[in-house]
N, C-alpha and C. Protein backbone atom coordinates (compact mmCIF):
# COMPACT_ATOMS: atom_id res chain seq x y z
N UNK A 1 0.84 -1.20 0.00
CA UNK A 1 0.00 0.00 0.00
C UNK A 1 0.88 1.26 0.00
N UNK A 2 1.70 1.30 0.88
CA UNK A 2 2.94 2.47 1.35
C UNK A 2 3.48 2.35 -0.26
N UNK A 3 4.59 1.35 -0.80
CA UNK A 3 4.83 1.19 -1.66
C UNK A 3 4.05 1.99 -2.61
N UNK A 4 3.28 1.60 -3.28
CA UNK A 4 1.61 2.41 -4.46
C UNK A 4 1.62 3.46 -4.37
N UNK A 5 1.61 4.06 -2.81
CA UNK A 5 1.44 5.44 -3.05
C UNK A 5 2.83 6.41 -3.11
N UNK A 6 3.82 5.37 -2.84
CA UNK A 6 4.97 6.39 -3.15
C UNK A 6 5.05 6.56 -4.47
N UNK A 7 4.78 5.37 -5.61
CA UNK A 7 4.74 5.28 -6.80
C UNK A 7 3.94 6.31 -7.68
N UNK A 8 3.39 6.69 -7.02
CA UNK A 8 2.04 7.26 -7.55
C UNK A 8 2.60 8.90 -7.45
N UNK A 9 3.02 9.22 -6.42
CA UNK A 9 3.43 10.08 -5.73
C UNK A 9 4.74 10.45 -6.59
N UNK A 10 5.73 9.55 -6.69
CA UNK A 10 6.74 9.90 -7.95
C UNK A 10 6.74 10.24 -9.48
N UNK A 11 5.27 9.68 -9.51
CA UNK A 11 4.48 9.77 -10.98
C UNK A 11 4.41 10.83 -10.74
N UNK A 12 3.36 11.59 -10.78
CA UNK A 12 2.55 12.95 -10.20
C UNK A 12 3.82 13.87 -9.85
N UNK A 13 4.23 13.82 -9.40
CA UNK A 13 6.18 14.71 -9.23
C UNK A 13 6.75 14.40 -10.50
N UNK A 14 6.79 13.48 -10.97
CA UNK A 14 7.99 13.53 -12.40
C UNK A 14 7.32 14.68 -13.64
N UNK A 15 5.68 14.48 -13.97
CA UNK A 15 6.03 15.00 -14.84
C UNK A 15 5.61 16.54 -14.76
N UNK A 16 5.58 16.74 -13.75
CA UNK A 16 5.18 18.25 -13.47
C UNK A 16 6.42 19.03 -13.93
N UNK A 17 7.60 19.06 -13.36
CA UNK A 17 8.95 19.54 -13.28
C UNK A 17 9.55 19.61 -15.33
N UNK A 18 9.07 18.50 -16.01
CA UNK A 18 9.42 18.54 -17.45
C UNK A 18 8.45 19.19 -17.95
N UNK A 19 7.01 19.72 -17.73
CA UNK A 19 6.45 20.33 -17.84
C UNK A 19 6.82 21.34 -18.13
N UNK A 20 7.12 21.91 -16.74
CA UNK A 20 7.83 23.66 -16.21
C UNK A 20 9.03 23.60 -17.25
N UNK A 21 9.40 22.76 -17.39
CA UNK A 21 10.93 23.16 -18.00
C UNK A 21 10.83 23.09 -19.73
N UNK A 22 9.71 22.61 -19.90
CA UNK A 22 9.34 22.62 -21.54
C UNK A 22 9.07 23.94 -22.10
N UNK A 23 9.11 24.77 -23.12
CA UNK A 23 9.36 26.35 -23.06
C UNK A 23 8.02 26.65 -23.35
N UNK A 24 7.20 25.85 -24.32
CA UNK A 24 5.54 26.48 -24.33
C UNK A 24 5.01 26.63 -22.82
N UNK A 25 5.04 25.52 -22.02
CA UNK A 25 4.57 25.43 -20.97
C UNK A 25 4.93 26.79 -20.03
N UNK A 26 6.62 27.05 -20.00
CA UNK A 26 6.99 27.58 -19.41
C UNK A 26 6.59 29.41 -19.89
N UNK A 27 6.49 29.11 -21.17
CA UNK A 27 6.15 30.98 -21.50
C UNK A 27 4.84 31.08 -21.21
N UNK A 28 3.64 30.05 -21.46
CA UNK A 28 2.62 30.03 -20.96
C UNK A 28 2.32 30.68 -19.90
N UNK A 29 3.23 30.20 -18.84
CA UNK A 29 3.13 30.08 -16.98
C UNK A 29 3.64 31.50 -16.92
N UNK A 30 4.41 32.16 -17.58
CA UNK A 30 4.90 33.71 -17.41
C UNK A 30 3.78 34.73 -18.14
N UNK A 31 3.34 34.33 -19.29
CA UNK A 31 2.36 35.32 -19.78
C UNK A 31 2.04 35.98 -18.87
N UNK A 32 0.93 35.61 -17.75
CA UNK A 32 -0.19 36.50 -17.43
C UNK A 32 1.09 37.42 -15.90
N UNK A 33 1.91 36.94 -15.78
CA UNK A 33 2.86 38.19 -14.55
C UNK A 33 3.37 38.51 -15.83
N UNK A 34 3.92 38.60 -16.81
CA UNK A 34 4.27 39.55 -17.67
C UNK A 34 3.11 40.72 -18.37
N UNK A 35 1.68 40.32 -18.18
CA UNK A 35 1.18 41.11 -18.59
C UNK A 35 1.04 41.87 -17.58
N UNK A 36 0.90 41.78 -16.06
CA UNK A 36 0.43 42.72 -15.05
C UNK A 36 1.85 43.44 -15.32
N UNK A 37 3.17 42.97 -15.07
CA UNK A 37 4.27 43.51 -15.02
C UNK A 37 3.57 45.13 -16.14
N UNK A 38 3.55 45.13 -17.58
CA UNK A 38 3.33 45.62 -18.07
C UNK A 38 2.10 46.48 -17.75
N UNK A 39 1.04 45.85 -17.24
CA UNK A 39 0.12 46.73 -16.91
C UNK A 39 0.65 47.86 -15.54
N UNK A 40 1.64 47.29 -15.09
CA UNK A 40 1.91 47.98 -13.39
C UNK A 40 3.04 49.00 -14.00
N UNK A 41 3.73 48.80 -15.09
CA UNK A 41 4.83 49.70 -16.52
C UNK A 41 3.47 50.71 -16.40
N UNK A 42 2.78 50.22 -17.06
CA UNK A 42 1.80 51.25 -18.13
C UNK A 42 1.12 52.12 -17.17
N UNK A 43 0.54 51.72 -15.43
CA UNK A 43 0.28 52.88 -14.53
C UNK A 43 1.34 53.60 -14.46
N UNK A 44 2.61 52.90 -13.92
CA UNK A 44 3.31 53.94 -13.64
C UNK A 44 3.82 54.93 -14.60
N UNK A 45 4.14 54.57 -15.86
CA UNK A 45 4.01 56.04 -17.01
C UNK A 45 3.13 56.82 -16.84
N UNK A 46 1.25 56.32 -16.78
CA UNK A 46 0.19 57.18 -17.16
C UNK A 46 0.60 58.35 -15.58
N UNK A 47 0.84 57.72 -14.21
CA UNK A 47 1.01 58.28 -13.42
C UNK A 47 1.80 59.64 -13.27
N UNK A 48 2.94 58.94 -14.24
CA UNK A 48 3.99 59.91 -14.34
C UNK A 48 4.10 60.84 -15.73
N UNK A 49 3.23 60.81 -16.12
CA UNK A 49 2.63 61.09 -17.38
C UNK A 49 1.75 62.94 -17.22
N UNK A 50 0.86 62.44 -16.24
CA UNK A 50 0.17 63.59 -15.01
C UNK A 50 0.57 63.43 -13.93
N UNK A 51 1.74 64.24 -13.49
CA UNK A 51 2.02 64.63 -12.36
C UNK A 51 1.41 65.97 -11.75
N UNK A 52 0.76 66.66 -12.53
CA UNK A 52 0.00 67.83 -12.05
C UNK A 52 -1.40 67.49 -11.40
N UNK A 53 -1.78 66.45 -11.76
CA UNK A 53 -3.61 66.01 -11.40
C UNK A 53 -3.45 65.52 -10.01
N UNK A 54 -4.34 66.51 -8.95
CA UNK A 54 -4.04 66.03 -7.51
C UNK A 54 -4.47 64.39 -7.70
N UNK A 55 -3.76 63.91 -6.40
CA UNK A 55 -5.00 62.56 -5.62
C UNK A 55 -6.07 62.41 -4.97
């Protein structure tokens, strides 16, 4: 039983890691923090963009 589930358990761990390391997968997994990155770019220009407009 112990045995099975370590097996199972090494399954489920192996192919996660070749996953991550495969580059679709991996640019996939960055897209969406690269888009906030860019969106959190694009406040801080518009911000700095109008520096005259109170808060």
């Amino acid at each position: 039983m112990n045995q099975d589930r370590a097996e199972t358990a090494t399954k489920s761990m192996g192919p996660e890691p070749n996953l991550k390391s495969k580059t679709p997968q991996a640019s996939r997994s960055t897209l969406p923090y690269d888009q906030l990155k860019s969106r959190k770019i694009a406040v801080v220009f518009v911000t700095a963009d109008q520096p005259a407009t109170p808060r």
